[in-house]
PDB file of N, CA and C in Angstrom:
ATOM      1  N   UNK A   1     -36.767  -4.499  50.411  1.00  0.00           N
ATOM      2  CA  UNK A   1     -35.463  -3.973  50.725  1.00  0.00           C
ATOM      3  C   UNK A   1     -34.498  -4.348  49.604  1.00  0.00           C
ATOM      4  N   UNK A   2     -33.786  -3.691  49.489  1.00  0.00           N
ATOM      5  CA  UNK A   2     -32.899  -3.652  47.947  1.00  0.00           C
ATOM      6  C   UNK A   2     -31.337  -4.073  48.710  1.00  0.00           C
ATOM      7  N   UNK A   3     -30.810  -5.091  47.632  1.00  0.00           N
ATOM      8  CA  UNK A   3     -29.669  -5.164  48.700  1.00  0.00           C
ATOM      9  C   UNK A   3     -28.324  -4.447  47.596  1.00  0.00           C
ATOM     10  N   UNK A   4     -27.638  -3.734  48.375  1.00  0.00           N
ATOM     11  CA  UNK A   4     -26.182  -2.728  47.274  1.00  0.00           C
ATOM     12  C   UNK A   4     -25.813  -3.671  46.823  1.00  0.00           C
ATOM     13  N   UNK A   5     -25.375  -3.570  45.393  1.00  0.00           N
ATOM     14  CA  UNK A   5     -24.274  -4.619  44.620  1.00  0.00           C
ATOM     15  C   UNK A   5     -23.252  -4.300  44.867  1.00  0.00           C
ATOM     16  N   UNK A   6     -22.012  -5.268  45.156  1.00  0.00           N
ATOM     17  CA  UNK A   6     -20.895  -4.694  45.785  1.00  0.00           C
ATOM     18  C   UNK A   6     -19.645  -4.968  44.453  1.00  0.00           C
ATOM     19  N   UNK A   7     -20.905  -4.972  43.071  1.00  0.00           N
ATOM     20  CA  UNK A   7     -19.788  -4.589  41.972  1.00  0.00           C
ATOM     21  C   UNK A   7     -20.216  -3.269  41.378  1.00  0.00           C
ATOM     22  N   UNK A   8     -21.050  -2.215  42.099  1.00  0.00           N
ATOM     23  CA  UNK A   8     -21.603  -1.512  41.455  1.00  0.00           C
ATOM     24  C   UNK A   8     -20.051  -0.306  40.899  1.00  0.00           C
ATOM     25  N   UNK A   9     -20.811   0.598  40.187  1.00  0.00           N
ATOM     26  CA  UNK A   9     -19.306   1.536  39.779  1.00  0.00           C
ATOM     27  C   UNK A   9     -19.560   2.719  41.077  1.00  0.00           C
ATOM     28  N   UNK A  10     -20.772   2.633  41.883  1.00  0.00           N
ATOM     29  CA  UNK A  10     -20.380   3.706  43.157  1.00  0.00           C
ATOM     30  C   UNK A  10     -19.914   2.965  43.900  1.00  0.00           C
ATOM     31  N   UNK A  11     -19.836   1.639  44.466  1.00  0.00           N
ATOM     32  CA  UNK A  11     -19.370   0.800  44.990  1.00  0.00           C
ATOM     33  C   UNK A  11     -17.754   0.943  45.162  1.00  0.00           C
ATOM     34  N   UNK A  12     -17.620   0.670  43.847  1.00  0.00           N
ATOM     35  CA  UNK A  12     -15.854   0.577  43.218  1.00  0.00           C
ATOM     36  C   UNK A  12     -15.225   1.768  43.556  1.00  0.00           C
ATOM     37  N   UNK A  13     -16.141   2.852  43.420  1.00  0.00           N
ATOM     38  CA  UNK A  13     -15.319   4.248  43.106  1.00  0.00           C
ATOM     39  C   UNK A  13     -15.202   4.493  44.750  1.00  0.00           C
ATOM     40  N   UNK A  14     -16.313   4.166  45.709  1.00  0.00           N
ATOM     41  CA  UNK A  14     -16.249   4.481  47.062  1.00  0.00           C
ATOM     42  C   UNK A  14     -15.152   3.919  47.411  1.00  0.00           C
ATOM     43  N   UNK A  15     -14.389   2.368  47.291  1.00  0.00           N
ATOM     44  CA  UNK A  15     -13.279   1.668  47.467  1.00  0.00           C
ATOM     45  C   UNK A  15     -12.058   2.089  47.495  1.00  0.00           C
ATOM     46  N   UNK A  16     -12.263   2.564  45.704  1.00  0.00           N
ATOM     47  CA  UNK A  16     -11.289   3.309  45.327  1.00  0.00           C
ATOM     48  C   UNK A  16     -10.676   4.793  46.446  1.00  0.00           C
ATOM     49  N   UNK A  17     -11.633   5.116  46.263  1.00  0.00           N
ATOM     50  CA  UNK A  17     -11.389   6.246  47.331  1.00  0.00           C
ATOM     51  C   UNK A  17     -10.656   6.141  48.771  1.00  0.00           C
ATOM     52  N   UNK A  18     -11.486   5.158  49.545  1.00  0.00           N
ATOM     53  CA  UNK A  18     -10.922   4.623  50.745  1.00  0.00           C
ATOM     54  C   UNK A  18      -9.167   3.857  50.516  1.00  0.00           C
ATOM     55  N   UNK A  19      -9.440   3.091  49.308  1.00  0.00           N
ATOM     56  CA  UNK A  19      -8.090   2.708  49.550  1.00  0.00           C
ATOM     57  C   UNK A  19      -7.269   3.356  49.361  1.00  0.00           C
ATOM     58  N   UNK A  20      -7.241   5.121  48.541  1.00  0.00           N
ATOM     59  CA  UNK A  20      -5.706   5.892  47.953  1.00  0.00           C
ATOM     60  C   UNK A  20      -5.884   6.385  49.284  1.00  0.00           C
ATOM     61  N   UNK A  21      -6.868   7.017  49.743  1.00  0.00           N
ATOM     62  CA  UNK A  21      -6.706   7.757  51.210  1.00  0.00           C
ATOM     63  C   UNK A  21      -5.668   6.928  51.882  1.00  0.00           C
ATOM     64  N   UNK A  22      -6.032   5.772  52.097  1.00  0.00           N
ATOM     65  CA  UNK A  22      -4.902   5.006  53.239  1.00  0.00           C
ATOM     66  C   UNK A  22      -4.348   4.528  52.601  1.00  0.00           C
ATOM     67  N   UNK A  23      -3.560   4.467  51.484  1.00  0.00           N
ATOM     68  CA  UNK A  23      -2.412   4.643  50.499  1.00  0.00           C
ATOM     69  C   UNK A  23      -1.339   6.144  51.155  1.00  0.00           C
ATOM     70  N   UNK A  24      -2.144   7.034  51.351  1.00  0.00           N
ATOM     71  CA  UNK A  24      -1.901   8.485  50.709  1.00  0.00           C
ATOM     72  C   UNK A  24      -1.256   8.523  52.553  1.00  0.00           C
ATOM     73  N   UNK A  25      -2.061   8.209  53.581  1.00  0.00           N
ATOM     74  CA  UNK A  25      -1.814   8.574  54.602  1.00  0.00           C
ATOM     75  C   UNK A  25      -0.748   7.499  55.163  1.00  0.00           C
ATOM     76  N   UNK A  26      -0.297   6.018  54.297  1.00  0.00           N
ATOM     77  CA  UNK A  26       0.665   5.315  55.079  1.00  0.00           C
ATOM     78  C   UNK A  26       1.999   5.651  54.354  1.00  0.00           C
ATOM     79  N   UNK A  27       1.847   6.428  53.086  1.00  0.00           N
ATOM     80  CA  UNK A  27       2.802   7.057  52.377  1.00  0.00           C
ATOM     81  C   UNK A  27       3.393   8.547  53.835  1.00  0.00           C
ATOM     82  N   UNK A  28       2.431   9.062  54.213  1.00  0.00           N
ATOM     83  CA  UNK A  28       3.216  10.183  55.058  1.00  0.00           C
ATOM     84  C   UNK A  28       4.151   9.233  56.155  1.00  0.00           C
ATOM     85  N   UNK A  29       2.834   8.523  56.653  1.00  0.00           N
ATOM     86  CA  UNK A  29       3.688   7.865  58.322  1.00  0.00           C
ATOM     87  C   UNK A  29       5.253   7.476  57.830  1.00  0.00           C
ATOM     88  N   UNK A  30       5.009   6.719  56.916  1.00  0.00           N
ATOM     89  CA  UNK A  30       6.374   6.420  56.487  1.00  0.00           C
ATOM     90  C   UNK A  30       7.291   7.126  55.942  1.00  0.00           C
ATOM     91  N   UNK A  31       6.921   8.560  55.181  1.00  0.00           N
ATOM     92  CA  UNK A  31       7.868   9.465  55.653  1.00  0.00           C
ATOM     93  C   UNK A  31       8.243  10.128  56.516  1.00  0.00           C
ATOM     94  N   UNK A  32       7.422  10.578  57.504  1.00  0.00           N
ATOM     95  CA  UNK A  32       7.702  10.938  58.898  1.00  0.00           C
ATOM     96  C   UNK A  32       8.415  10.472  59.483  1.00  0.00           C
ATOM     97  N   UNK A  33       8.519   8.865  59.491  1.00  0.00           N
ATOM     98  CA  UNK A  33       9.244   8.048  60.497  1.00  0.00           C
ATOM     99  C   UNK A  33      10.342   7.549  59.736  1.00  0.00           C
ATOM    100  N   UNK A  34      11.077   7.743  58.724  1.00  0.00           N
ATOM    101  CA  UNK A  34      12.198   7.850  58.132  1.00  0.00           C
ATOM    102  C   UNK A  34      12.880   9.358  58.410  1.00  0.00           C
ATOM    103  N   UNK A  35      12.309   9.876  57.900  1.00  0.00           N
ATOM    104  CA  UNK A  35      12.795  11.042  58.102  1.00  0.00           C
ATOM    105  C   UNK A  35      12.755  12.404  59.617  1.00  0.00           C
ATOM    106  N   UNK A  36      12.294  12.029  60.060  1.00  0.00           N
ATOM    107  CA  UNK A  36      11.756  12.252  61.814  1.00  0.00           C
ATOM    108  C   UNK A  36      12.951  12.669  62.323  1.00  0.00           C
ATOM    109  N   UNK A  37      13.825  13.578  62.763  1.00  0.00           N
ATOM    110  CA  UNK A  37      15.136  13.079  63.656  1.00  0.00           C
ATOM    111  C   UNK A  37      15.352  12.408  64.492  1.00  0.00           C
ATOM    112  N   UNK A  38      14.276  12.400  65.152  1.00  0.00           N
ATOM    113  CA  UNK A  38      14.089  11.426  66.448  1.00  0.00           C
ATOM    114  C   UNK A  38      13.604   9.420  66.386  1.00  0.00           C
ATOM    115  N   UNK A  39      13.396   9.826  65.018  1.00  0.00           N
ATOM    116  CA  UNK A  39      13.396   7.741  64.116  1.00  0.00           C
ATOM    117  C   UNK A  39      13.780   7.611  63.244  1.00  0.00           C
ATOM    118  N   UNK A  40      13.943   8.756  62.547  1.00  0.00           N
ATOM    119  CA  UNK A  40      15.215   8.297  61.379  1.00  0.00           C
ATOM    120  C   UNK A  40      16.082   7.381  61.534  1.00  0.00           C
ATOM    121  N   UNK A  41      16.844   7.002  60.613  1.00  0.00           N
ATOM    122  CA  UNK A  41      18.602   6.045  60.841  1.00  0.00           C
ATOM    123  C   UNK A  41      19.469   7.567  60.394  1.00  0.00           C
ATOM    124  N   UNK A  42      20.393   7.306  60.827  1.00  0.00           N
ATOM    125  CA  UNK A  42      21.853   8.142  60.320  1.00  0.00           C
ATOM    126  C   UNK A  42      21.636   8.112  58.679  1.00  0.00           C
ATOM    127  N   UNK A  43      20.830   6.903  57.752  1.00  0.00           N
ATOM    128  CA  UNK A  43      21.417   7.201  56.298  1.00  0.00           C
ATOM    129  C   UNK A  43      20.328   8.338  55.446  1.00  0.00           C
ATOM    130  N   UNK A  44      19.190   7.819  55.948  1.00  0.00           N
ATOM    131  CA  UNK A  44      18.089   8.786  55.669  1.00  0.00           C
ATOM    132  C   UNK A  44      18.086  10.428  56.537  1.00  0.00           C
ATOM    133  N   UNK A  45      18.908  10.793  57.324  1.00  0.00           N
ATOM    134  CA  UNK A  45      18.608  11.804  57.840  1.00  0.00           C
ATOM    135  C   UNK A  45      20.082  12.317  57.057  1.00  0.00           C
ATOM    136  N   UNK A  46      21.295  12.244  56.804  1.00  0.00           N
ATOM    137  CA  UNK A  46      21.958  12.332  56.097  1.00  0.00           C
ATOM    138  C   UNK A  46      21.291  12.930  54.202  1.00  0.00           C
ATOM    139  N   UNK A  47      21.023  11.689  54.226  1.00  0.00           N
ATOM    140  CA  UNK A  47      19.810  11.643  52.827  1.00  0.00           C
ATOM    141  C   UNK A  47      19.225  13.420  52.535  1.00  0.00           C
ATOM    142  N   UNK A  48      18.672  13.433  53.456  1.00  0.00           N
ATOM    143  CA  UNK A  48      17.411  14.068  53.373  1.00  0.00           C
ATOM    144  C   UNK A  48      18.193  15.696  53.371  1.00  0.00           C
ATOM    145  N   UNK A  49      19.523  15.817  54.139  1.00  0.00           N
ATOM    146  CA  UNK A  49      19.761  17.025  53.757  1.00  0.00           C
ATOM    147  C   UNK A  49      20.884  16.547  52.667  1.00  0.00           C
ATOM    148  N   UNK A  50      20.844  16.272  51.989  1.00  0.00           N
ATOM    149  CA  UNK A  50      21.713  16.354  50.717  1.00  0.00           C
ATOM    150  C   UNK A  50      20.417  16.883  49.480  1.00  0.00           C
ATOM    151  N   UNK A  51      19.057  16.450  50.108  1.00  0.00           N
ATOM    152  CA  UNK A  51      18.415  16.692  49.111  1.00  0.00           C
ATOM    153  C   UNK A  51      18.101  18.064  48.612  1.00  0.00           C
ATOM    154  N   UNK A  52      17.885  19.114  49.704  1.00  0.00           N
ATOM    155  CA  UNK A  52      17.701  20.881  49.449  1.00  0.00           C
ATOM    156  C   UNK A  52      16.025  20.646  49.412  1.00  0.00           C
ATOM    157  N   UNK A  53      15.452  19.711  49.905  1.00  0.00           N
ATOM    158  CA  UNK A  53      14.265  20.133  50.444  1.00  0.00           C
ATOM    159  C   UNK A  53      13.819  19.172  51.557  1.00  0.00           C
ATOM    160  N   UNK A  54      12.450  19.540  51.881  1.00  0.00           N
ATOM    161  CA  UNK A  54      12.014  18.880  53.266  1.00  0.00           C
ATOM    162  C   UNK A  54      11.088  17.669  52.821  1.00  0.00           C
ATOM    163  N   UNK A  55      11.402  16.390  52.665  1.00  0.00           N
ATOM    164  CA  UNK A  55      10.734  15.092  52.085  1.00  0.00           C
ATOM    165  C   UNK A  55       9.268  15.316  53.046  1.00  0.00           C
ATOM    166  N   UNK A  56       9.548  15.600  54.699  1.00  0.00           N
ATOM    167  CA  UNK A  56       8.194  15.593  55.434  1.00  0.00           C
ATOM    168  C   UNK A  56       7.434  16.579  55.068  1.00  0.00           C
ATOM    169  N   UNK A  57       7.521  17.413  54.344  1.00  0.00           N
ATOM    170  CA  UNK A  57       6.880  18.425  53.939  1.00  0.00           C
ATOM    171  C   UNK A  57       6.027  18.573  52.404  1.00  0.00           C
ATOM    172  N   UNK A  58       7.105  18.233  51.703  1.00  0.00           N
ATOM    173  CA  UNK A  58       7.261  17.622  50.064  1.00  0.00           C
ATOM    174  C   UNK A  58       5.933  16.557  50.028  1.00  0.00           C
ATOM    175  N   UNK A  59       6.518  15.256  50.669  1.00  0.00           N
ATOM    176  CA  UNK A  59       5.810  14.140  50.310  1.00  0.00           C
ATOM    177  C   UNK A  59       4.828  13.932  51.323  1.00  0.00           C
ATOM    178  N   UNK A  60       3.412  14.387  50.294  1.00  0.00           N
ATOM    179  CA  UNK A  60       2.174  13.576  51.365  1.00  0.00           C
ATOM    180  C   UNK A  60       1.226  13.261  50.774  1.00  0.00           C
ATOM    181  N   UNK A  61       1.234  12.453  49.439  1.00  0.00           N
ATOM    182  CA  UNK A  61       0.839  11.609  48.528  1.00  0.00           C
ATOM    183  C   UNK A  61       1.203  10.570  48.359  1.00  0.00           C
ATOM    184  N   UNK A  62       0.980   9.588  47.745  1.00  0.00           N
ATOM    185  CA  UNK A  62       1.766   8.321  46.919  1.00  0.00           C
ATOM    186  C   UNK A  62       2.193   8.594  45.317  1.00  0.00           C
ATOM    187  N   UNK A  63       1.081   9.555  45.059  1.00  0.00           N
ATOM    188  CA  UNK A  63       1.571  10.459  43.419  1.00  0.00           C
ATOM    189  C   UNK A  63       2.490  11.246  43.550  1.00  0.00           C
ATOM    190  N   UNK A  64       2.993  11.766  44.888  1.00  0.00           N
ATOM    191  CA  UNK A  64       4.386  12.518  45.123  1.00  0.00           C
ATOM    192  C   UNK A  64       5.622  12.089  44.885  1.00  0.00           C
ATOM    193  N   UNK A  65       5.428  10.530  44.340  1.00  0.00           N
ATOM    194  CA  UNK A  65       6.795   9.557  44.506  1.00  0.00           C
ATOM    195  C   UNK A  65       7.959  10.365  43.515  1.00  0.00           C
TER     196      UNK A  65
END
């Protein structure tokens, strides 16, 4: 039985992967829930229409910054 090296480069790259995903997906929650009307604050919902677009819509990356 062969045991995985857990420095291998499919190893790393599988990591890699898993971690931007839940990078990528705590980047939305947290725009959602800033910007949400219903959990927003008054400064971010303010914010958000000064901007001329929809941040919950816009941003659903972490490369979206």
């Amino acid at each position: 039985m062969q045991i995985a090296d857990p420095h291998s480069v499919t190893d790393r790259n599988a990591r890699a992967e898993a971690a931007a995903a839940a990078l990528d997906a705590w980047v939305r929650e947290v725009v959602d829930w800033h910007f949400d009307p219903a959990s927003g604050c008054p400064f971010w919902l303010e914010y958000a229409k000064k901007l001329g677009w929809e941040p919950r819509r816009e941003i659903t990356c972490f490369s979206d910054r």
